[in-house]
Protein backbone atom coordinates (compact mmCIF):
# COMPACT_ATOMS: atom_id res chain seq x y z
CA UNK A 1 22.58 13.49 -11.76
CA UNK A 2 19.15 14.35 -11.05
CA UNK A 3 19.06 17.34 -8.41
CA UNK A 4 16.40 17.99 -6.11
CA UNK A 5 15.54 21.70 -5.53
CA UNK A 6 13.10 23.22 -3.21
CA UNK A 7 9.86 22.54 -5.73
CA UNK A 8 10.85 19.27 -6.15
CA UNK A 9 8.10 16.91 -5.32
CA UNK A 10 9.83 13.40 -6.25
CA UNK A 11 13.02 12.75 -7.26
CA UNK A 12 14.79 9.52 -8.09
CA UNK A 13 17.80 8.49 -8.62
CA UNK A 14 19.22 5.51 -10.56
CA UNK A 15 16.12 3.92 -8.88
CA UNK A 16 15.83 -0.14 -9.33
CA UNK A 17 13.51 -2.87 -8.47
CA UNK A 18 14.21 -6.15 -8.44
CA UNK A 19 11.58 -8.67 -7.07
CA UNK A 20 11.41 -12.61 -6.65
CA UNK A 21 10.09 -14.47 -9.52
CA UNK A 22 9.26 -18.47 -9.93
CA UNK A 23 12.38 -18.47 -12.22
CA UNK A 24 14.56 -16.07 -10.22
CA UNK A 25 15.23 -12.22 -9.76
CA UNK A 26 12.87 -10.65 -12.18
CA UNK A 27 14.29 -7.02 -13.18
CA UNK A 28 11.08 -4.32 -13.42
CA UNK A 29 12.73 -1.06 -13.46
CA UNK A 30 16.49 -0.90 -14.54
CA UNK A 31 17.55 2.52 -13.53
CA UNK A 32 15.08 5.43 -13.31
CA UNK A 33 16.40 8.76 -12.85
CA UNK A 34 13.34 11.42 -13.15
CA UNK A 35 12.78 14.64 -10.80
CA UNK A 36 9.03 15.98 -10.64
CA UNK A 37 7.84 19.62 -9.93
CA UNK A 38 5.56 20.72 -7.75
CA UNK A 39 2.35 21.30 -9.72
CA UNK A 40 3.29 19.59 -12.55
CA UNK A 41 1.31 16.90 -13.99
CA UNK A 42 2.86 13.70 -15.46
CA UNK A 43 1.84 10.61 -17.14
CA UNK A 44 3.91 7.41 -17.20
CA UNK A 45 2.82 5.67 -20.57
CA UNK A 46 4.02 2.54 -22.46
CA UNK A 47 2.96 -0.95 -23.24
CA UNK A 48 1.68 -3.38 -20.33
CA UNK A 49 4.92 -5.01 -18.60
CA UNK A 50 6.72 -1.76 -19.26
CA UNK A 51 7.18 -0.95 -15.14
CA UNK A 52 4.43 1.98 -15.39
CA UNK A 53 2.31 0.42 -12.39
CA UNK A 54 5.91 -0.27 -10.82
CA UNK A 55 7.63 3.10 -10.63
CA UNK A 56 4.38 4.55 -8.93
CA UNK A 57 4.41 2.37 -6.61
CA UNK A 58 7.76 3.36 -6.16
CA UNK A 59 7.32 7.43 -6.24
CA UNK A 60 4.40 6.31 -3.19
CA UNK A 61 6.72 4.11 -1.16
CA UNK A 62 4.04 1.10 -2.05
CA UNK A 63 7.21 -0.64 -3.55
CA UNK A 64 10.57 -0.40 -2.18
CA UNK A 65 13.48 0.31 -4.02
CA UNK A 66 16.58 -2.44 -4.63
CA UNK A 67 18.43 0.59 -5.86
CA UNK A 68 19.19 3.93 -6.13
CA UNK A 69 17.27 6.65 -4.37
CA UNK A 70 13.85 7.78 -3.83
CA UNK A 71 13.01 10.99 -2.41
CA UNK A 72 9.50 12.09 -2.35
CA UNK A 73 8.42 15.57 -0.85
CA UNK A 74 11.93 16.72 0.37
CA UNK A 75 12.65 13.41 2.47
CA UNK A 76 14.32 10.31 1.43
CA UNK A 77 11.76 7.30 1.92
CA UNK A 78 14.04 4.60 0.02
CA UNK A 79 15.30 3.25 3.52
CA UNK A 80 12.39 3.86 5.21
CA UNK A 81 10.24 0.70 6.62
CA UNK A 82 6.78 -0.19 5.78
CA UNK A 83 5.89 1.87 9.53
CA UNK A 84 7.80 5.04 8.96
CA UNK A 85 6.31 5.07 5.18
CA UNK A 86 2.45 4.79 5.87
CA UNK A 87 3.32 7.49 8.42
CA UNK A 88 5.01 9.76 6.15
CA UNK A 89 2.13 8.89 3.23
CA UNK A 90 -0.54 10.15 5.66
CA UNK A 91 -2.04 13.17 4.28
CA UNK A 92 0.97 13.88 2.02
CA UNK A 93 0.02 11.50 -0.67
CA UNK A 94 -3.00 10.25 -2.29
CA UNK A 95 -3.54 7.14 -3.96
CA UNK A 96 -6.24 6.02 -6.92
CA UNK A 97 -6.01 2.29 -8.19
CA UNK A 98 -7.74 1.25 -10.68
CA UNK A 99 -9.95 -1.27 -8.59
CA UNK A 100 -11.71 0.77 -6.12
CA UNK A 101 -10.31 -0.58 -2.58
CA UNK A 102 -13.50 0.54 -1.04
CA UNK A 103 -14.70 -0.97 2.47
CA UNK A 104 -17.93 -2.99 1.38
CA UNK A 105 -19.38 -2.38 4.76
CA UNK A 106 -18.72 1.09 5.05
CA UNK A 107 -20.64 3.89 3.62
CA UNK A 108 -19.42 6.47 0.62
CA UNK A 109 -18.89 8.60 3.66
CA UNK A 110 -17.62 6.86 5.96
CA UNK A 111 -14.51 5.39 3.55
CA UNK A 112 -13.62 8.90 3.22
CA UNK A 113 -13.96 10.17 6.14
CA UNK A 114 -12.49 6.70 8.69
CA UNK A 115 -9.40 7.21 6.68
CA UNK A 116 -9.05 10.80 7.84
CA UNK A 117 -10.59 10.52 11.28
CA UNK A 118 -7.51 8.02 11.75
CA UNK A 119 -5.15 10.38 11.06
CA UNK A 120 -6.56 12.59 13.71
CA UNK A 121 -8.60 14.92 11.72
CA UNK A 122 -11.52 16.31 13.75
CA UNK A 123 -13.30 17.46 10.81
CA UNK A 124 -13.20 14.34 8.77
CA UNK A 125 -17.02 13.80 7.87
CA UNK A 126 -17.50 17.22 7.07
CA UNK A 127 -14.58 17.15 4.45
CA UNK A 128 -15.62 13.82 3.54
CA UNK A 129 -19.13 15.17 2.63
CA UNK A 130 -18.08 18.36 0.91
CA UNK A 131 -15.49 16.44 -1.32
CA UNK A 132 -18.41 13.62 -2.42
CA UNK A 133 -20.70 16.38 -3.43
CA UNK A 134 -17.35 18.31 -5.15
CA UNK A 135 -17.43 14.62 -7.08
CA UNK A 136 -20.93 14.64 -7.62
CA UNK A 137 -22.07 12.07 -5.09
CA UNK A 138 -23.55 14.33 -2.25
CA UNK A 139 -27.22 12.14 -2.80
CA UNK A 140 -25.36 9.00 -2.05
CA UNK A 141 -23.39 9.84 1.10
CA UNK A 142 -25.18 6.92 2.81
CA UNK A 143 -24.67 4.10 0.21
CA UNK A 144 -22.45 1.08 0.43
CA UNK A 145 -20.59 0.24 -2.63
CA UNK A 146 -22.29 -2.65 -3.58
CA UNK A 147 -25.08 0.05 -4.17
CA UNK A 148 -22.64 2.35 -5.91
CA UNK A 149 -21.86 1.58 -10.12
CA UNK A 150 -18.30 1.47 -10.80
CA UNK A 151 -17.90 5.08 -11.97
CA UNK A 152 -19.49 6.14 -8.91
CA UNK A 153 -17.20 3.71 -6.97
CA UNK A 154 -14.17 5.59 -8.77
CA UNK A 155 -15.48 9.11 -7.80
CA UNK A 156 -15.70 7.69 -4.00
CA UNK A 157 -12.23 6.34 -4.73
CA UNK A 158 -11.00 9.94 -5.83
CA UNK A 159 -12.56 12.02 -3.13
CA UNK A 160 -11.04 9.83 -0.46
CA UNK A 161 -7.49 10.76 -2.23
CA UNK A 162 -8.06 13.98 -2.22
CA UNK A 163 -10.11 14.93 1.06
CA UNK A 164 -6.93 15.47 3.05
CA UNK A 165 -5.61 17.68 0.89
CA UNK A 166 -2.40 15.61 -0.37
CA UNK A 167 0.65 17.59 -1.96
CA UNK A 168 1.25 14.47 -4.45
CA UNK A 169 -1.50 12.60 -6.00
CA UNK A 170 -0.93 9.23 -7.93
CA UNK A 171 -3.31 7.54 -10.21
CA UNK A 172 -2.95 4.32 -11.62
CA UNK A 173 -5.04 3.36 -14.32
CA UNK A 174 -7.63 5.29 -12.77
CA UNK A 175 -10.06 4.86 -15.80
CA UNK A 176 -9.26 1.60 -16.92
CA UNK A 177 -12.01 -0.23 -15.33
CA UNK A 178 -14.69 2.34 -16.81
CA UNK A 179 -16.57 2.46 -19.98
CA UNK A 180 -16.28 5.97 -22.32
CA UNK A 181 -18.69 8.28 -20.61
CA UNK A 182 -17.61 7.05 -17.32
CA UNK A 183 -13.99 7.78 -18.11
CA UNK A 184 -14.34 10.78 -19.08
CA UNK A 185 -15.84 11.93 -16.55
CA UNK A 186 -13.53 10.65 -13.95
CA UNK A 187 -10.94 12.36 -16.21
CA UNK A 188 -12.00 15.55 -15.53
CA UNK A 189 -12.43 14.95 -12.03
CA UNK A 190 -8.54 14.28 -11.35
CA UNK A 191 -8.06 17.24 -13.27
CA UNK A 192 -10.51 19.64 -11.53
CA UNK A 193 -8.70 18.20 -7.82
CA UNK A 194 -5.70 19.05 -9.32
CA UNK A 195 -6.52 22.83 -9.94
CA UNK A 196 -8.51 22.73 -6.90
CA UNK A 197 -5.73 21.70 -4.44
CA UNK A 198 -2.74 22.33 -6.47
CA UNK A 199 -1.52 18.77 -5.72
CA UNK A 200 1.13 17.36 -7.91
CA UNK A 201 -0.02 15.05 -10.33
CA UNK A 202 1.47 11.22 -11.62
CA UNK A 203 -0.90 9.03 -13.76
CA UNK A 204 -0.29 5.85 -15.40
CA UNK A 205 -2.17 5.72 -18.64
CA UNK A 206 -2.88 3.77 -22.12
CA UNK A 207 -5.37 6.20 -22.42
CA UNK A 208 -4.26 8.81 -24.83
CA UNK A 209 -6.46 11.69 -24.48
CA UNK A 210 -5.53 11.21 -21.17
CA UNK A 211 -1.64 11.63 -21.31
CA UNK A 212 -2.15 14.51 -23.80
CA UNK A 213 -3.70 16.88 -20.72
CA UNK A 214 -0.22 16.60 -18.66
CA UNK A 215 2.04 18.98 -18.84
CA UNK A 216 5.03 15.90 -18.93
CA UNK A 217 4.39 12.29 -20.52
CA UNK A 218 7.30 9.81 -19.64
CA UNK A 219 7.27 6.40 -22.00
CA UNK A 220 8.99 3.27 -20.39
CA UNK A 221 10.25 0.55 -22.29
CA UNK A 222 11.70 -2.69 -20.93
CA UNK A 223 11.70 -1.18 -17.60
CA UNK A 224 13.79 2.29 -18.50
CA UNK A 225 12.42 5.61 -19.17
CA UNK A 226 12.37 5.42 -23.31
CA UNK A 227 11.17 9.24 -24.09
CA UNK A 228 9.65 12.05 -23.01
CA UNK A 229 7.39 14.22 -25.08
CA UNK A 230 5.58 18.06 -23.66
CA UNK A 231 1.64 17.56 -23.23
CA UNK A 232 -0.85 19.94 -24.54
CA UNK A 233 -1.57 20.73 -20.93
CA UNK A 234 2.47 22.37 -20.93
């Protein structure tokens, strides 16, 4: 039974996911029982298929469970509607894909800052701007992606995560559309938000050097948590 104290940040239980395939129910996770400290930083490894991508989405109420229980920052979201979630995601949770999601027609700044100016924050372009120059972008405030290269796309990506100061912070694949030098450096962005907000931390990975930095790394198999192993972050 996993138990859910006061510095629990997620916690699942027995968590499943079943969705619709061509062929019929398609199985992705089978049973996920995990809890996740505050502060702590986790990556979810294992081969592609796995249900990596999947139980994020789950921890971030992206994907709802067919099973078990979710709870993510002391409430239960697993019954919660699509509504009620983007509510209760709004400047609790932060979210880096691997594709960018910018708004072509939007500046660097504004697709940080409309996010948070929606959620009522009167000081959203001023955070907005601080946290692009924290990622090393405070020269291109005024471009539009299409101006940006990918690695600067990512770093827009990142700062608009972290600008309004989320407790929980999920990455997935957050280098895996970037060459080396790129990826590194994006790498030690997440890390440096991290110590900078003490947000929570859940990556999915096939990057190794990446997984070594958190203090947990989970490996799912077949859609079930297969190991854990300590990082060299712990």
């Amino acid at each position: 039974m996993v138990k859910a104290g006061s510095d629990t940040v997620l916690a699942l239980q027995d968590a499943r996911l079943t969705l619709a395939g061509n062929a019929g129910p398609v199985e992705i996770l089978k049973g996920i029982s995990l809890s996740i400290e505050r502060g702590q930083t986790v990556g979810l490894v294992g081969p592609s298929g796995s249900g990596k991508s999947s139980l994020l989405m789950l921890m971030g109420g992206l994907e709802r469970a067919t099973g078990g229980a979710v709870q993510a920052l002391g409430q239960d979201i697993t019954g919660m509607d699509e509504d009620a979630l983007a509510r209760f995601r709004r400047g609790r949770m932060g979210v880096v894909f691997q594709s960018f999601h910018l708004i072509p027609t939007m500046t660097a700044v504004e697709n940080v800052a409309v996010p948070m100016e929606l959620m009522g924050l009167t000081d959203a372009f001023d955070r907005a701007r601080d946290e692009l120059t924290a990622v090393g972008l405070g020269s291109r405030l005024d471009h539009y992606p299409s101006q940006l290269s990918g690695g600067e796309q990512q770093r827009v990506a990142l700062a608009r995560a972290a600008a309004p100061r989320p407790a929980l912070l999920l990455a997935d694949e957050p280098t895996g559309n970037l060459d080396g030098v790129n990826g590194a450096a994006i790498m030690e962005l997440l890390f440096g938000l991290r110590d900078r907000h003490g947000a929570t931390l859940v990556l999915v990975t096939h990057a190794p050097e990446l997984a070594a930095r958190c203090d947990r790394v989970i490996r799912l198999a077949d859609g079930r948590i297969a190991g854990e192993t300590t990082g060299a972050a712990a």
